[in-house]
PDB file of N, CA and C in Angstrom:
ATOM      1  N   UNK A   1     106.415 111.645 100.836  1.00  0.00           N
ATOM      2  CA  UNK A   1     105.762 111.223  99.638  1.00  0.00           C
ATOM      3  C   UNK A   1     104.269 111.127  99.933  1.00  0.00           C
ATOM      4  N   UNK A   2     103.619 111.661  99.037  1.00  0.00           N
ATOM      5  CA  UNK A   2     102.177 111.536  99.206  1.00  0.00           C
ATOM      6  C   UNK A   2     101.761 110.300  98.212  1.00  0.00           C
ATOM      7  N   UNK A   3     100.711 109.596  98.658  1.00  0.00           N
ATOM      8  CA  UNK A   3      99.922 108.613  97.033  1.00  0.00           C
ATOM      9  C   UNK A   3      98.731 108.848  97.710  1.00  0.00           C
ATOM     10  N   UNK A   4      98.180 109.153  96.425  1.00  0.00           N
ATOM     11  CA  UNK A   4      96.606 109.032  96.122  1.00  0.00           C
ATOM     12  C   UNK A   4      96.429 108.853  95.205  1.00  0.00           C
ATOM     13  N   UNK A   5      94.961 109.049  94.549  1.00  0.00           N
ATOM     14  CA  UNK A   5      94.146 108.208  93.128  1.00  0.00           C
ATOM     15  C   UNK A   5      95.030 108.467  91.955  1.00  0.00           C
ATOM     16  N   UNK A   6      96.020 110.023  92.015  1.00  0.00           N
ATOM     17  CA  UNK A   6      96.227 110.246  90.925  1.00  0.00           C
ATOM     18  C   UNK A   6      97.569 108.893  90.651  1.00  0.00           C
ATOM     19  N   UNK A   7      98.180 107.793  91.725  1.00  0.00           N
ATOM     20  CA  UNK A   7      99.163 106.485  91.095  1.00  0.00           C
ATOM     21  C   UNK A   7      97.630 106.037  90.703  1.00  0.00           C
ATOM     22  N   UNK A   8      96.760 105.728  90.491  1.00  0.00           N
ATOM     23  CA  UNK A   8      96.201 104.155  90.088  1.00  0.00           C
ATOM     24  C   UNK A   8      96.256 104.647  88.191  1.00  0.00           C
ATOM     25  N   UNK A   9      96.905 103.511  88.033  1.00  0.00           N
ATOM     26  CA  UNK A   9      97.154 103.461  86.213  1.00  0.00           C
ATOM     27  C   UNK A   9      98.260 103.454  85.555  1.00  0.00           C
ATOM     28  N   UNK A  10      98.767 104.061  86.960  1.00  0.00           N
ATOM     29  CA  UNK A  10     100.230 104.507  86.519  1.00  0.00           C
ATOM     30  C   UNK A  10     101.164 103.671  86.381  1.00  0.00           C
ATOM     31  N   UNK A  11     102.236 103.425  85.804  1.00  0.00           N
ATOM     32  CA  UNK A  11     102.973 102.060  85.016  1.00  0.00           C
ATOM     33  C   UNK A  11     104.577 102.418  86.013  1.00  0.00           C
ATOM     34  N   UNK A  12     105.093 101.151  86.569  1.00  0.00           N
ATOM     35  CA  UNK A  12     105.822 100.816  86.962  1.00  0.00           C
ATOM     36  C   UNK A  12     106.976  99.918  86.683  1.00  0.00           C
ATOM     37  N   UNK A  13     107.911 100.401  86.583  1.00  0.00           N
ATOM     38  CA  UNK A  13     109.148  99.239  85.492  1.00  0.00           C
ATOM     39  C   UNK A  13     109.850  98.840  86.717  1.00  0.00           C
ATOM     40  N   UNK A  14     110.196  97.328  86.661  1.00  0.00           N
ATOM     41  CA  UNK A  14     111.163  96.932  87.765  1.00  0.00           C
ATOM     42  C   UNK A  14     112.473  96.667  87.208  1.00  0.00           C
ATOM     43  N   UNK A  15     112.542  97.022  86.011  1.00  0.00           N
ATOM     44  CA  UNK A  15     114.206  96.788  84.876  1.00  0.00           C
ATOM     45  C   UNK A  15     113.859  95.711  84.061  1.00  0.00           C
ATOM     46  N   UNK A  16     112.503  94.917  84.285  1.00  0.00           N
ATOM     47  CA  UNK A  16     112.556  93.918  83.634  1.00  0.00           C
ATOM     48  C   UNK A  16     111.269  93.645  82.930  1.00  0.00           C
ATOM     49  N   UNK A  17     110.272  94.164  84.070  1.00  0.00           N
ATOM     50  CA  UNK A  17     108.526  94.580  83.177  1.00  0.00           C
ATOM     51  C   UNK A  17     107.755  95.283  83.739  1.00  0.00           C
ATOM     52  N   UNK A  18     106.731  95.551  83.368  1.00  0.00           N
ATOM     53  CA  UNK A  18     105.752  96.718  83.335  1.00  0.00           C
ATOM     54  C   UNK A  18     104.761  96.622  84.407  1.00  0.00           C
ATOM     55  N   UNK A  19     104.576  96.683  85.418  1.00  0.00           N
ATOM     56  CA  UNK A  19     103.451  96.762  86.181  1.00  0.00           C
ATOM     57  C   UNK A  19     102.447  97.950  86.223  1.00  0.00           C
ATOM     58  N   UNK A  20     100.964  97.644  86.249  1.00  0.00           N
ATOM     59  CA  UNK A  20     100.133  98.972  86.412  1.00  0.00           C
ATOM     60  C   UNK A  20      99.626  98.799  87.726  1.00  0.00           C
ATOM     61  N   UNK A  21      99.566  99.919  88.477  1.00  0.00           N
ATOM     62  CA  UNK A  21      99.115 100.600  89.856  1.00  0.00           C
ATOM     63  C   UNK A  21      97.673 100.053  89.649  1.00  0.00           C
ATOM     64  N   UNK A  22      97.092  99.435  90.442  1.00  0.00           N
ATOM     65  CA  UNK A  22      95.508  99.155  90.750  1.00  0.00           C
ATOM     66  C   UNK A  22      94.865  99.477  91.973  1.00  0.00           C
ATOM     67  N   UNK A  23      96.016  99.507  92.790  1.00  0.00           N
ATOM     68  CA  UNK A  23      95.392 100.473  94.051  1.00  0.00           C
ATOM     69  C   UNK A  23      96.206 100.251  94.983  1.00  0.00           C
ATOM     70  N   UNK A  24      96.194 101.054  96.023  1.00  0.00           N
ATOM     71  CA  UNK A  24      97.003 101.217  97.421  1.00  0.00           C
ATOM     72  C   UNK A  24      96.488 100.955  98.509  1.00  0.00           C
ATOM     73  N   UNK A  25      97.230 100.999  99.249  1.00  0.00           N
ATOM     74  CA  UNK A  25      96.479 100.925 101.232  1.00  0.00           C
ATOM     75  C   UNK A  25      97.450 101.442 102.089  1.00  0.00           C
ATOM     76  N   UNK A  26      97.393 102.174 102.765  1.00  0.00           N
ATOM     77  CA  UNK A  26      98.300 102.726 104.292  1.00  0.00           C
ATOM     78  C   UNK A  26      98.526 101.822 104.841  1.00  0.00           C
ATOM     79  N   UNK A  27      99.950 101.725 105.741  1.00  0.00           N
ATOM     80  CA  UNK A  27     100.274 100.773 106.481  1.00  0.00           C
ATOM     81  C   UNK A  27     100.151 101.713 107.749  1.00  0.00           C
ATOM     82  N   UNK A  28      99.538 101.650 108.752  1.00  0.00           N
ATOM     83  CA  UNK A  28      99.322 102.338 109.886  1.00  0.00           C
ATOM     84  C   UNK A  28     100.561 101.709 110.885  1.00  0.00           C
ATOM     85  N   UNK A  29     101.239 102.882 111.851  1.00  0.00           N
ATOM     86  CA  UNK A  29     102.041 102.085 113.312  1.00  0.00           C
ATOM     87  C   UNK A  29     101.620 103.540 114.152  1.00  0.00           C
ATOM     88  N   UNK A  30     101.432 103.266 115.430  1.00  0.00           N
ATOM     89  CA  UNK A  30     101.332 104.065 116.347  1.00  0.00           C
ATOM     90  C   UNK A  30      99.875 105.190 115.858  1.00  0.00           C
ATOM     91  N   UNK A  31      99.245 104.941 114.721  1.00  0.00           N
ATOM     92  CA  UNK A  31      98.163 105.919 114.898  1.00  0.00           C
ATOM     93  C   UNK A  31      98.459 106.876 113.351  1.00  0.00           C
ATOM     94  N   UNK A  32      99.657 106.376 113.138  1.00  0.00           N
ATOM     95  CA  UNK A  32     100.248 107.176 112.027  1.00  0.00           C
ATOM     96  C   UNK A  32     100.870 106.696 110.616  1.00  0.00           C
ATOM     97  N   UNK A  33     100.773 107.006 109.207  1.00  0.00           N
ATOM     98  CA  UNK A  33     101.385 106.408 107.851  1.00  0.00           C
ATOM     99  C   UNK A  33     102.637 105.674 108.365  1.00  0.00           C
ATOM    100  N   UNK A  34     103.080 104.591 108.047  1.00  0.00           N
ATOM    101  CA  UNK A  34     104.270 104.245 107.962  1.00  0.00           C
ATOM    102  C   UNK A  34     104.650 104.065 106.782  1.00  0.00           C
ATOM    103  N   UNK A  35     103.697 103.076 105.561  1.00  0.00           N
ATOM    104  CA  UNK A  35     104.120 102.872 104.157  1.00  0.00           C
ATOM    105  C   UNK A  35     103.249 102.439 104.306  1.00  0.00           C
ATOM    106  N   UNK A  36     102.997 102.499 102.490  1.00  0.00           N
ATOM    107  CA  UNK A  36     101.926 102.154 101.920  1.00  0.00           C
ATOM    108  C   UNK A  36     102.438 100.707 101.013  1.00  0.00           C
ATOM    109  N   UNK A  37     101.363 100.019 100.845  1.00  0.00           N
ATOM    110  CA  UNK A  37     101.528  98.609 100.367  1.00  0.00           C
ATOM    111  C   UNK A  37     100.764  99.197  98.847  1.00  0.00           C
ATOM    112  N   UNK A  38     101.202  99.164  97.357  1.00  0.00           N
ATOM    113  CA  UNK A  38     100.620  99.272  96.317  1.00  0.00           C
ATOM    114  C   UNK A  38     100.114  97.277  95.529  1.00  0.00           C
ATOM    115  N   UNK A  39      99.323  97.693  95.197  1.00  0.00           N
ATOM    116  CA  UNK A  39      98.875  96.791  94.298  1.00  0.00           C
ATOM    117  C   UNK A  39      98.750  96.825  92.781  1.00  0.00           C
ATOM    118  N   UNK A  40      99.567  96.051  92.100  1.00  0.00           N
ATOM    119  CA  UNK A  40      99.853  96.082  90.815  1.00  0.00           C
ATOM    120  C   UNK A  40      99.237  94.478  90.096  1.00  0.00           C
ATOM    121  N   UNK A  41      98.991  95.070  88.838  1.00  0.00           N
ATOM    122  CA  UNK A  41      99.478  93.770  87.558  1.00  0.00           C
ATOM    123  C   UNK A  41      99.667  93.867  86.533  1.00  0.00           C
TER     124      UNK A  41
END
């Protein structure tokens, strides 16, 4: 999976409400992506 600029805005349903993408960050291990942490509200 790739994320970049084109999630920020983008709307997220958890079954119950709506979150919008406000931005991301890489979770780095060994030098390399592991997951990314998104930020919503």
């Amino acid at each position: 999976m790739t994320i970049d600029d084109t999630w920020l805005g983008a709307i997220v349903n958890d079954g119950s409400r709506d979150y919008i993408i406000t931005g991301y960050q890489p979770n780095y291990l060994n030098k390399k992506i592991f997951s990314y942490e998104i930020e919503v509200i």
